[in-house]
N, C-alpha and C. Protein backbone atom coordinates (compact mmCIF):
# COMPACT_ATOMS: atom_id res chain seq x y z
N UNK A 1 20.49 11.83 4.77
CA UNK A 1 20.78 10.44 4.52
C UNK A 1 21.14 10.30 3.04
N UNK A 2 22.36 9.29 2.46
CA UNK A 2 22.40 8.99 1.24
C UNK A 2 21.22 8.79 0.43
N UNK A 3 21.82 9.20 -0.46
CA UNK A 3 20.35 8.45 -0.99
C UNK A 3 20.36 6.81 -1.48
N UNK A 4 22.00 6.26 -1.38
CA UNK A 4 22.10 4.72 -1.36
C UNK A 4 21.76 3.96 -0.11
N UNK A 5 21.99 4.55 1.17
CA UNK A 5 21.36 3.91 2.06
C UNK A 5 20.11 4.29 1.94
N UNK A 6 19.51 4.86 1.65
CA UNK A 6 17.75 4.77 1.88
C UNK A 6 17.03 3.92 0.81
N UNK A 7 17.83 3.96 -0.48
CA UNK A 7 17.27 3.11 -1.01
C UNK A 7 17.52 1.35 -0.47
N UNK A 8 18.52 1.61 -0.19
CA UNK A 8 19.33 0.20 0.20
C UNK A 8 18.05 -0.28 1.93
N UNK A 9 17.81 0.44 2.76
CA UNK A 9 16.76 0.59 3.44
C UNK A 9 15.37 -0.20 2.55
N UNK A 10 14.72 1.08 1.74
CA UNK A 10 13.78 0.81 1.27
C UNK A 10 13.72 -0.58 0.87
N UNK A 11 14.62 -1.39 -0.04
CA UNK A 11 14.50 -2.63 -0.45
C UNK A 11 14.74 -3.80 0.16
N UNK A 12 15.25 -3.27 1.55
CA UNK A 12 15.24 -4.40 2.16
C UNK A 12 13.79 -4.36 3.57
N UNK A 13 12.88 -3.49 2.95
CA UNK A 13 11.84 -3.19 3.82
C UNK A 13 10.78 -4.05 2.84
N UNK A 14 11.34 -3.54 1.63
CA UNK A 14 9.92 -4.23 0.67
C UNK A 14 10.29 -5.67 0.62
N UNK A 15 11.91 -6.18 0.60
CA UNK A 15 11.78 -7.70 0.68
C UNK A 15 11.77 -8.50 2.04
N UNK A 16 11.63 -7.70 2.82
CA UNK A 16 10.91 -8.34 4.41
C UNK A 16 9.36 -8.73 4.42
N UNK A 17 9.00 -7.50 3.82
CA UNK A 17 7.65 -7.62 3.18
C UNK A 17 7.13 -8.67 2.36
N UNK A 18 7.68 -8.80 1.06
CA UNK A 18 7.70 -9.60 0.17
C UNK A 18 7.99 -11.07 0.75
N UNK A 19 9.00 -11.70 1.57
CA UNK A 19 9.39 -13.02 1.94
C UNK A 19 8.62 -13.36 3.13
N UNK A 20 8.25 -12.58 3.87
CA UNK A 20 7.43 -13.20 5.22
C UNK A 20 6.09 -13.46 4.28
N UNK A 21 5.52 -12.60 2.90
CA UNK A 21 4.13 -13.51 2.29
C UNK A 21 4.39 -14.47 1.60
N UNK A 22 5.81 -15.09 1.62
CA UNK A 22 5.90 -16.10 0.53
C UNK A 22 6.71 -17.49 0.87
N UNK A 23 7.26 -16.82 2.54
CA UNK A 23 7.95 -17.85 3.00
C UNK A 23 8.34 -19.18 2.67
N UNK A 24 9.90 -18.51 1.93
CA UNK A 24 10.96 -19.50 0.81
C UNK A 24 12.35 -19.40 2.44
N UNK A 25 13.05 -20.16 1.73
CA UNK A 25 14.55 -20.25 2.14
C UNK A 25 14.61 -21.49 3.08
N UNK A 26 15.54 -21.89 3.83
CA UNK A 26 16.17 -23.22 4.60
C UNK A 26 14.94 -23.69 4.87
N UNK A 27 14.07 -23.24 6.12
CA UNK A 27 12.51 -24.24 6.92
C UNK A 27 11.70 -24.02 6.05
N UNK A 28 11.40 -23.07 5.20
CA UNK A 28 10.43 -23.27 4.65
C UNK A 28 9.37 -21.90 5.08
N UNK A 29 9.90 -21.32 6.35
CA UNK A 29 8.73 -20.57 7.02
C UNK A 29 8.64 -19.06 6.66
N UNK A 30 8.11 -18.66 7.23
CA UNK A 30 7.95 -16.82 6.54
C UNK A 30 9.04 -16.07 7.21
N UNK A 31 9.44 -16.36 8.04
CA UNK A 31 10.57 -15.65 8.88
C UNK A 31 11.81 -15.64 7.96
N UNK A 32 12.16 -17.16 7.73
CA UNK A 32 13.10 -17.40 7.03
C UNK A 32 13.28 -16.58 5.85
N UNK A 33 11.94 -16.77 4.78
CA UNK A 33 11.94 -16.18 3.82
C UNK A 33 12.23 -14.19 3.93
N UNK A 34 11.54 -13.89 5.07
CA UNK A 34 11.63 -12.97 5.19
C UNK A 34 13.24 -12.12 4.85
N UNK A 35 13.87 -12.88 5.95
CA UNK A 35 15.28 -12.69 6.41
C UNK A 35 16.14 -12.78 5.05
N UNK A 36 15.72 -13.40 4.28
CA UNK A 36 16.06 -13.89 3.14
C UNK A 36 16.07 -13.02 2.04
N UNK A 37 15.17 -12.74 1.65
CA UNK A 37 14.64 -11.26 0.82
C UNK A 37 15.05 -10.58 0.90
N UNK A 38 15.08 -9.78 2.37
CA UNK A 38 15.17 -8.36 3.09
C UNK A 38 16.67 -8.35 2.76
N UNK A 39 17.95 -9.33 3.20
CA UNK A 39 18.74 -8.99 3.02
C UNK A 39 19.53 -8.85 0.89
N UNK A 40 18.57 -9.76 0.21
CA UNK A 40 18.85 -9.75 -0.93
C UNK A 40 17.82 -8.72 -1.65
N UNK A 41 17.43 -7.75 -1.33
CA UNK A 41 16.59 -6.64 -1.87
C UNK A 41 17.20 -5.57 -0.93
N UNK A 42 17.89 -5.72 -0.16
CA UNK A 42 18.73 -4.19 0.38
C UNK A 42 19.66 -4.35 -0.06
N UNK A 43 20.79 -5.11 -0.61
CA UNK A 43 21.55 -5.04 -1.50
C UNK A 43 21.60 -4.88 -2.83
N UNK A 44 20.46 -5.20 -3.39
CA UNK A 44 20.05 -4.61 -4.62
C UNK A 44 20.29 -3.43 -4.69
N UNK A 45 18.93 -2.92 -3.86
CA UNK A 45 18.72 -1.31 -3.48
C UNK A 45 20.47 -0.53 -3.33
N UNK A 46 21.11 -1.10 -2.65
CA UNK A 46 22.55 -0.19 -2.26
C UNK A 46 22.88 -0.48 -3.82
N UNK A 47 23.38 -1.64 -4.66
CA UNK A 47 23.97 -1.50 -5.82
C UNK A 47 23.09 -0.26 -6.72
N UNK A 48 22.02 -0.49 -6.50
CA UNK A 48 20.96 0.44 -7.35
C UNK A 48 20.87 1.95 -6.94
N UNK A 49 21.65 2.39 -5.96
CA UNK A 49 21.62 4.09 -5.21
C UNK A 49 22.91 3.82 -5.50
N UNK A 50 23.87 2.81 -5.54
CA UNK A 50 25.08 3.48 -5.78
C UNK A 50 25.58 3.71 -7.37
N UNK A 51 25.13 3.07 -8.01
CA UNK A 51 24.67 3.51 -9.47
C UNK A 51 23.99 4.75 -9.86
N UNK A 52 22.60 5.28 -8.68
CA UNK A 52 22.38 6.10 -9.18
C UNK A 52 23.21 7.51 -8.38
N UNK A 53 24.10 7.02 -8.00
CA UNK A 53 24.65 8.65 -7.23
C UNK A 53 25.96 8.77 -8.08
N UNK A 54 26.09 7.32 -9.12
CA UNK A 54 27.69 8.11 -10.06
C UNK A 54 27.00 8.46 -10.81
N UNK A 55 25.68 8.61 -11.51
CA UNK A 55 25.05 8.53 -12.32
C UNK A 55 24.91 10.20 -12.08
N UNK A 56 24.54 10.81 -11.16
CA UNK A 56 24.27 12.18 -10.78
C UNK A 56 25.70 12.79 -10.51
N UNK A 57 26.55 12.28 -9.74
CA UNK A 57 27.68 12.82 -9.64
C UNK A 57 28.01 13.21 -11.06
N UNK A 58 28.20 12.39 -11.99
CA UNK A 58 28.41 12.72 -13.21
C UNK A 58 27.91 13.98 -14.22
N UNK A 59 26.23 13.96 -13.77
CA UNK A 59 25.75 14.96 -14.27
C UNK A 59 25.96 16.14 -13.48
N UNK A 60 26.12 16.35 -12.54
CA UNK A 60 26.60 17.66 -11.49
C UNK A 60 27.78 18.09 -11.87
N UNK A 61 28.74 17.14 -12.62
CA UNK A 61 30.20 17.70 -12.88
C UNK A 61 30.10 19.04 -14.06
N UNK A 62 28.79 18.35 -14.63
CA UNK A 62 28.89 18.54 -15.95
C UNK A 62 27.95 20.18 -16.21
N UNK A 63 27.37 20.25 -15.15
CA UNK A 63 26.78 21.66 -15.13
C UNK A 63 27.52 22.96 -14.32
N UNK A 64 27.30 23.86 -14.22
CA UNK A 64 28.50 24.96 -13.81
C UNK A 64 27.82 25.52 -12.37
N UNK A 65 28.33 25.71 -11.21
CA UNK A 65 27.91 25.45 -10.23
C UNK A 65 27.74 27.46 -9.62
N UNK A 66 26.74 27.92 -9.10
CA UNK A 66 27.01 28.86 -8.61
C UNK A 66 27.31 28.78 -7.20
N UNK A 67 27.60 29.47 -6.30
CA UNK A 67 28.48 30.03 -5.24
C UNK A 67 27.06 30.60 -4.33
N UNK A 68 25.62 31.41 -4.76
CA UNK A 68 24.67 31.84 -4.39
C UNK A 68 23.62 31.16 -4.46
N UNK A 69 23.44 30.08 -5.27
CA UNK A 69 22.55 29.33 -5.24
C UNK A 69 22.92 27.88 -3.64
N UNK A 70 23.85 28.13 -3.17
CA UNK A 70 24.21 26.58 -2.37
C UNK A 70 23.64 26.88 -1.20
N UNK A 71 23.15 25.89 -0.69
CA UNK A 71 22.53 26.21 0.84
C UNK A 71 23.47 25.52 1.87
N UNK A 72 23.50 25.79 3.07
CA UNK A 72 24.08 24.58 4.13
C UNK A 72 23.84 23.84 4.21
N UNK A 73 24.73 22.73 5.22
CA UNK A 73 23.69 21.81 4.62
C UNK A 73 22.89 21.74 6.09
N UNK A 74 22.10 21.08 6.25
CA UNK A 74 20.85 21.12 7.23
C UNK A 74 21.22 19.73 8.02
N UNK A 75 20.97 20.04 9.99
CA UNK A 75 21.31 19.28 10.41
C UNK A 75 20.29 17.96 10.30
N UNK A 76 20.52 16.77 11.01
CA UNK A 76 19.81 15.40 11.05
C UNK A 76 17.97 16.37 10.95
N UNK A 77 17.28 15.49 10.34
CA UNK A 77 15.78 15.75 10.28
C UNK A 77 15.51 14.33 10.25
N UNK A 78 14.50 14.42 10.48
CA UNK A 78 13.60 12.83 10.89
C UNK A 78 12.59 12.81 9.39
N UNK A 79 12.07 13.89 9.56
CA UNK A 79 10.81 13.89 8.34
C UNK A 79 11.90 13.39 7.17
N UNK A 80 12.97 14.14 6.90
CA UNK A 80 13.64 14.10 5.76
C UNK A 80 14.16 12.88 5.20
N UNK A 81 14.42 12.22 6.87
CA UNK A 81 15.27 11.12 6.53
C UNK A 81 14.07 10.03 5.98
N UNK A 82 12.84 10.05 6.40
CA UNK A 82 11.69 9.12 6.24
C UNK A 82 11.34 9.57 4.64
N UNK A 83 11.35 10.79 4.49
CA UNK A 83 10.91 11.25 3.05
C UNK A 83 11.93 10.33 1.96
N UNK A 84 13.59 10.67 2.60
CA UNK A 84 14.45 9.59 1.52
C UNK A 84 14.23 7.90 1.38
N UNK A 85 13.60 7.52 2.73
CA UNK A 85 13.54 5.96 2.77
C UNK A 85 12.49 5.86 1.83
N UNK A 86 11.40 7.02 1.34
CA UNK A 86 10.05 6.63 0.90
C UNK A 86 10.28 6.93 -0.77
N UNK A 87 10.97 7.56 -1.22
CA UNK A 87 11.62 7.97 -2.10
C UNK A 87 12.60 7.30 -2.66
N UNK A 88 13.49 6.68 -1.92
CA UNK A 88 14.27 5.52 -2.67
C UNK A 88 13.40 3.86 -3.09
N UNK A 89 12.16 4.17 -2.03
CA UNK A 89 11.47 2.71 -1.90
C UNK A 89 10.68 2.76 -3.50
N UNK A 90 10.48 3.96 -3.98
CA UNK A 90 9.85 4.28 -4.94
C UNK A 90 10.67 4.43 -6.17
N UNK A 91 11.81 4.83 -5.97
CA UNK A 91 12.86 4.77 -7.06
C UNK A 91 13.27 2.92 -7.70
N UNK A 92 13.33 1.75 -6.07
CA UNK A 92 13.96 1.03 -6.31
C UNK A 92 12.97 0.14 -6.76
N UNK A 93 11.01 0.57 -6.86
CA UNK A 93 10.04 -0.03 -7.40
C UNK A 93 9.72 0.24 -9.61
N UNK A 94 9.98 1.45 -9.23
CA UNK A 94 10.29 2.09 -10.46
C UNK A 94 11.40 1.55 -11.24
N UNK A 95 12.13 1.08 -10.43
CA UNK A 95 13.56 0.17 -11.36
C UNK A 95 13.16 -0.61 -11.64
N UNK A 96 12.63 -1.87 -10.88
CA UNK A 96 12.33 -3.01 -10.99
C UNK A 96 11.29 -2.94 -12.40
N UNK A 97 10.13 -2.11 -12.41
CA UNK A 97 9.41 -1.57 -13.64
C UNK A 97 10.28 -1.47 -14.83
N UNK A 98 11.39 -0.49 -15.08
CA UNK A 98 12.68 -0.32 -15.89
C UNK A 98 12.72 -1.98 -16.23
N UNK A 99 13.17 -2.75 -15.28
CA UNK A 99 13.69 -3.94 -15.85
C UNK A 99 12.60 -5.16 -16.58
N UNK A 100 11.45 -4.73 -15.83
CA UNK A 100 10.37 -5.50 -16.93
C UNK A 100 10.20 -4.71 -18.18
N UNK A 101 10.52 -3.84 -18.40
CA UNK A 101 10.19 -2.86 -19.60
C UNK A 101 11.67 -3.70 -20.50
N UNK A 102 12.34 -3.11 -19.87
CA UNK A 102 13.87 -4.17 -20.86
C UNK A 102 13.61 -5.46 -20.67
N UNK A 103 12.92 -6.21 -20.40
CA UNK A 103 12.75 -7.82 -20.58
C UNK A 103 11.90 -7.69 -21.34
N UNK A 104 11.01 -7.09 -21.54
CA UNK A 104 9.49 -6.92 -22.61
C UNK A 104 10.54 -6.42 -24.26
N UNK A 105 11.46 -5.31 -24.20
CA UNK A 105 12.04 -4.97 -25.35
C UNK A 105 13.26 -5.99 -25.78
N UNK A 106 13.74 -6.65 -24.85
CA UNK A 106 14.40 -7.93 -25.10
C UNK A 106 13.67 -8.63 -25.66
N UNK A 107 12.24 -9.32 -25.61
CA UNK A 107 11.99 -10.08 -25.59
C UNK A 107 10.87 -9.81 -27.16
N UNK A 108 10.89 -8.48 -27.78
CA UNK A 108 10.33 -7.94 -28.92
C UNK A 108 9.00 -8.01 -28.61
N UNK A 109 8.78 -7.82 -27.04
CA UNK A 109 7.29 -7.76 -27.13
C UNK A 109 6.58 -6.02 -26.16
N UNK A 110 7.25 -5.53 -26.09
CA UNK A 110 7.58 -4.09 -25.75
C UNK A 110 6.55 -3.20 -27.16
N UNK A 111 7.11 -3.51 -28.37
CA UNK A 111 5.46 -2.26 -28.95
C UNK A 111 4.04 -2.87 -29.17
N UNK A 112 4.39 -4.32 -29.03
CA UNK A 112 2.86 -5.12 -28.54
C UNK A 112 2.08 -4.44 -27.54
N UNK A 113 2.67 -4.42 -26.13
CA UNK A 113 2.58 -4.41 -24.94
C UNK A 113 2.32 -2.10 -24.96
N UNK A 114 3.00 -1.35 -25.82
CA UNK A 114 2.81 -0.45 -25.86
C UNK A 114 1.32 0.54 -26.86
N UNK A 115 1.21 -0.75 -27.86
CA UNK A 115 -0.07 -0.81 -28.49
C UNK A 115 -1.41 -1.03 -27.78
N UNK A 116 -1.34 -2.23 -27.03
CA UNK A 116 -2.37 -2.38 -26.23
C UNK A 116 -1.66 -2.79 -25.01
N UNK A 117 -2.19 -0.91 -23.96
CA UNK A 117 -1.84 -1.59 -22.34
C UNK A 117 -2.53 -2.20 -21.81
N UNK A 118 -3.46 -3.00 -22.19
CA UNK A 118 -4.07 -3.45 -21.35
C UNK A 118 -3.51 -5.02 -21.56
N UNK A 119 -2.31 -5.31 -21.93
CA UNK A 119 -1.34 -6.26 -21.65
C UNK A 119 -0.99 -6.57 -20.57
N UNK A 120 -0.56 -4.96 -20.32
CA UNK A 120 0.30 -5.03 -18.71
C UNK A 120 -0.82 -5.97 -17.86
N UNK A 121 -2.12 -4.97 -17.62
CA UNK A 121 -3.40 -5.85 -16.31
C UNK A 121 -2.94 -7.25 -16.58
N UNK A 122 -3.25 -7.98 -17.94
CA UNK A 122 -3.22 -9.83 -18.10
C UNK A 122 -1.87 -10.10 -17.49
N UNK A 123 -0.52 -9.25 -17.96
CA UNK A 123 0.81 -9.45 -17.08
C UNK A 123 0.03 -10.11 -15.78
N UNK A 124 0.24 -8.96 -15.19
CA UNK A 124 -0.40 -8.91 -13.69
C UNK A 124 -1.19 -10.27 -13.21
N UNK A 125 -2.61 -10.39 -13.70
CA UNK A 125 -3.22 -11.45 -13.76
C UNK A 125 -2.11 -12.60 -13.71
N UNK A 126 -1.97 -12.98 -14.80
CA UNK A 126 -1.52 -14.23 -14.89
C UNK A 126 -0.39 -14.52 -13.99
N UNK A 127 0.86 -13.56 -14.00
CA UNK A 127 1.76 -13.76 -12.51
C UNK A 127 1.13 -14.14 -11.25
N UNK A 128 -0.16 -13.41 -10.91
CA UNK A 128 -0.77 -13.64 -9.37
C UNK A 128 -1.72 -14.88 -9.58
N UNK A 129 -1.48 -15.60 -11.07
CA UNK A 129 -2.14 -16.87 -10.56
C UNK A 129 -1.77 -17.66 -10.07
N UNK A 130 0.20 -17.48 -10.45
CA UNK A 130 1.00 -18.35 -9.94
C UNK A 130 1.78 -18.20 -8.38
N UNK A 131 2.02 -16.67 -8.26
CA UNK A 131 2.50 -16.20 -7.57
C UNK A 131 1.69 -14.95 -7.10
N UNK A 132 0.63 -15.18 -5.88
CA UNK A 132 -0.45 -14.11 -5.43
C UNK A 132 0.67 -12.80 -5.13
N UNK A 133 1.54 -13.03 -4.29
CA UNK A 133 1.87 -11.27 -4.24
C UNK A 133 2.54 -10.55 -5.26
N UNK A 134 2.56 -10.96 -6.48
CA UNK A 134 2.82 -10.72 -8.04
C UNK A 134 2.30 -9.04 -8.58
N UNK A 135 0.91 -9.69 -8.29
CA UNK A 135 -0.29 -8.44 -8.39
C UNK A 135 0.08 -7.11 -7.26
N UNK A 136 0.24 -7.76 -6.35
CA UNK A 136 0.50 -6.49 -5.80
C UNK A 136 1.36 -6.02 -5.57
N UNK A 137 2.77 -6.14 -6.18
CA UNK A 137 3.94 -5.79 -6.33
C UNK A 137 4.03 -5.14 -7.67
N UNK A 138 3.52 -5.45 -8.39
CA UNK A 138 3.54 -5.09 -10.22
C UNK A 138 2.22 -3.82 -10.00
N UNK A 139 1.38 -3.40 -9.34
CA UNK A 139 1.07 -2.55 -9.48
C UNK A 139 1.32 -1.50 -8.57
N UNK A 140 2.44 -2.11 -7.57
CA UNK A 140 2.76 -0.67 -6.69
C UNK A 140 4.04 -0.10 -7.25
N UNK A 141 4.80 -1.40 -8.20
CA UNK A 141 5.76 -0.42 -9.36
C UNK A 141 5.49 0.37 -10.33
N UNK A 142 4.23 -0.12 -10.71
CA UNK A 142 3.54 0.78 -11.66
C UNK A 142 3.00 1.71 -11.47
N UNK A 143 2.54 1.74 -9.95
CA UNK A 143 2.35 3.36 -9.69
C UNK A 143 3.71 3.95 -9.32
N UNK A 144 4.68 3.65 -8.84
CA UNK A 144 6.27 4.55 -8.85
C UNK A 144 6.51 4.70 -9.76
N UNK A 145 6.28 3.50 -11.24
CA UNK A 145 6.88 4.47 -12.68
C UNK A 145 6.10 5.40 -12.58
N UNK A 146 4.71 5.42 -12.35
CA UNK A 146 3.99 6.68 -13.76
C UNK A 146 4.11 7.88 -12.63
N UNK A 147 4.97 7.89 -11.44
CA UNK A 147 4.98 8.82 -10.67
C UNK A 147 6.15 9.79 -11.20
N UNK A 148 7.12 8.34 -11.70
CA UNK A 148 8.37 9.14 -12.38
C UNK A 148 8.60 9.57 -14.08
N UNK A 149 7.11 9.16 -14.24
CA UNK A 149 7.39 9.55 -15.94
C UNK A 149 7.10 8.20 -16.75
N UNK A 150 6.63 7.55 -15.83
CA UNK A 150 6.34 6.55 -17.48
C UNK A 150 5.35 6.92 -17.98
N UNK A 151 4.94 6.56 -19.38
CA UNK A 151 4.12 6.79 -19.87
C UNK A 151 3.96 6.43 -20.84
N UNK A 152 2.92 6.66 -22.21
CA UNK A 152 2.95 5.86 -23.44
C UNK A 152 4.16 6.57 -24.32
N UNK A 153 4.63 7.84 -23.98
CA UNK A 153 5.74 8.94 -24.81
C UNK A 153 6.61 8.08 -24.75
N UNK A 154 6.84 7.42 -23.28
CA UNK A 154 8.31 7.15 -23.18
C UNK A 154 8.76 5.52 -23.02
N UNK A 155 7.45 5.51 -23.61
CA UNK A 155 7.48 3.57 -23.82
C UNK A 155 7.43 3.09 -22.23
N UNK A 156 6.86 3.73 -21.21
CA UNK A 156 6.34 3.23 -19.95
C UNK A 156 7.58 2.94 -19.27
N UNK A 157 8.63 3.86 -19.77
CA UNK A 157 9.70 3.72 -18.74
C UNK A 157 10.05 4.96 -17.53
N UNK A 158 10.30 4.41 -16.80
CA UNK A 158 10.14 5.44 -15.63
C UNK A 158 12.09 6.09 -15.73
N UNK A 159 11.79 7.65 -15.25
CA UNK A 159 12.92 8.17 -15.80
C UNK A 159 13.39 8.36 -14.61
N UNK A 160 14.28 7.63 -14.06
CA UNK A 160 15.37 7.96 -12.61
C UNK A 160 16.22 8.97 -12.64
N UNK A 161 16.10 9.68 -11.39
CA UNK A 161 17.12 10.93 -11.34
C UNK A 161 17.93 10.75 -10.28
């Protein structure tokens, strides 16, 4: 599977998720919202895998390819294909992380926030006072960054490949 459709998958799994607990859009109801999300977080996700596959295409040009190292390629797998949906779902949580990290350095409050992490938790807090599934969205990106490398080295940005 691409890895733009799986991410494009993944985000419209997490905003099905996300809109049926928050049920926004036309009635008002969770369905709606659902429907709502799912399709505007799998399009994310596809812009966001298709970014990251010129992003790699690019770097693949750029390295020298051997002839003995290439494998076939391997027919349909199920595990594999579930491994990419779980893997892009984690890439496209890890972005979203990326983009609070550039709103925090936009916003000159990024070596505050890198001085004392325990910023991020009050983040957290205070979003889920307004918005309960806040909290638990901000810390399941935060576990996909530090899966991909954030950290205090790298100013808590998660490094996409």
């Amino acid at each position: 599977m691409k890895k733009r459709n799986s991410i494009a998958i993944a985000g419209g799994l997490l905003g099905f998720l996300a809109g049926s607990s928050i049920g926004i859009a036309a009635g008002g109801t969770a369905i709606n919202g659902a429907w709502v999300l799912a399709l505007i977080a799998a399009l994310i996700g596809w812009l966001l895998g298709r970014n990251l596959e010129a992003d790699s295409e690019r770097s693949d040009a750029s390295q020298p390819s051997s002839s003995d190292s290439e494998e076939a390629p391997s027919p349909y797998n199920a595990q594999s294909s579930l491994a990419s949906v779980l893997r892009g779902g984690m890439e496209f949580a890890a972005s979203l992380w990326n983009l609070h990290i550039d709103l925090l350095d936009t916003f000159k409050l990024l070596k505050t926030f890198c001085e004392k992490p325990w910023f991020f938790v009050a983040l957290a807090v205070a979003g889920s006072l307004f918005f309960p599934p806040f909290g638990v969205a901000y810390f399941f990106a935060y576990i996909c960054a530090s899966q991909m490398g954030a950290n205090k080295a790298t100013q808590y940005r998660a490094e996409l490949t």
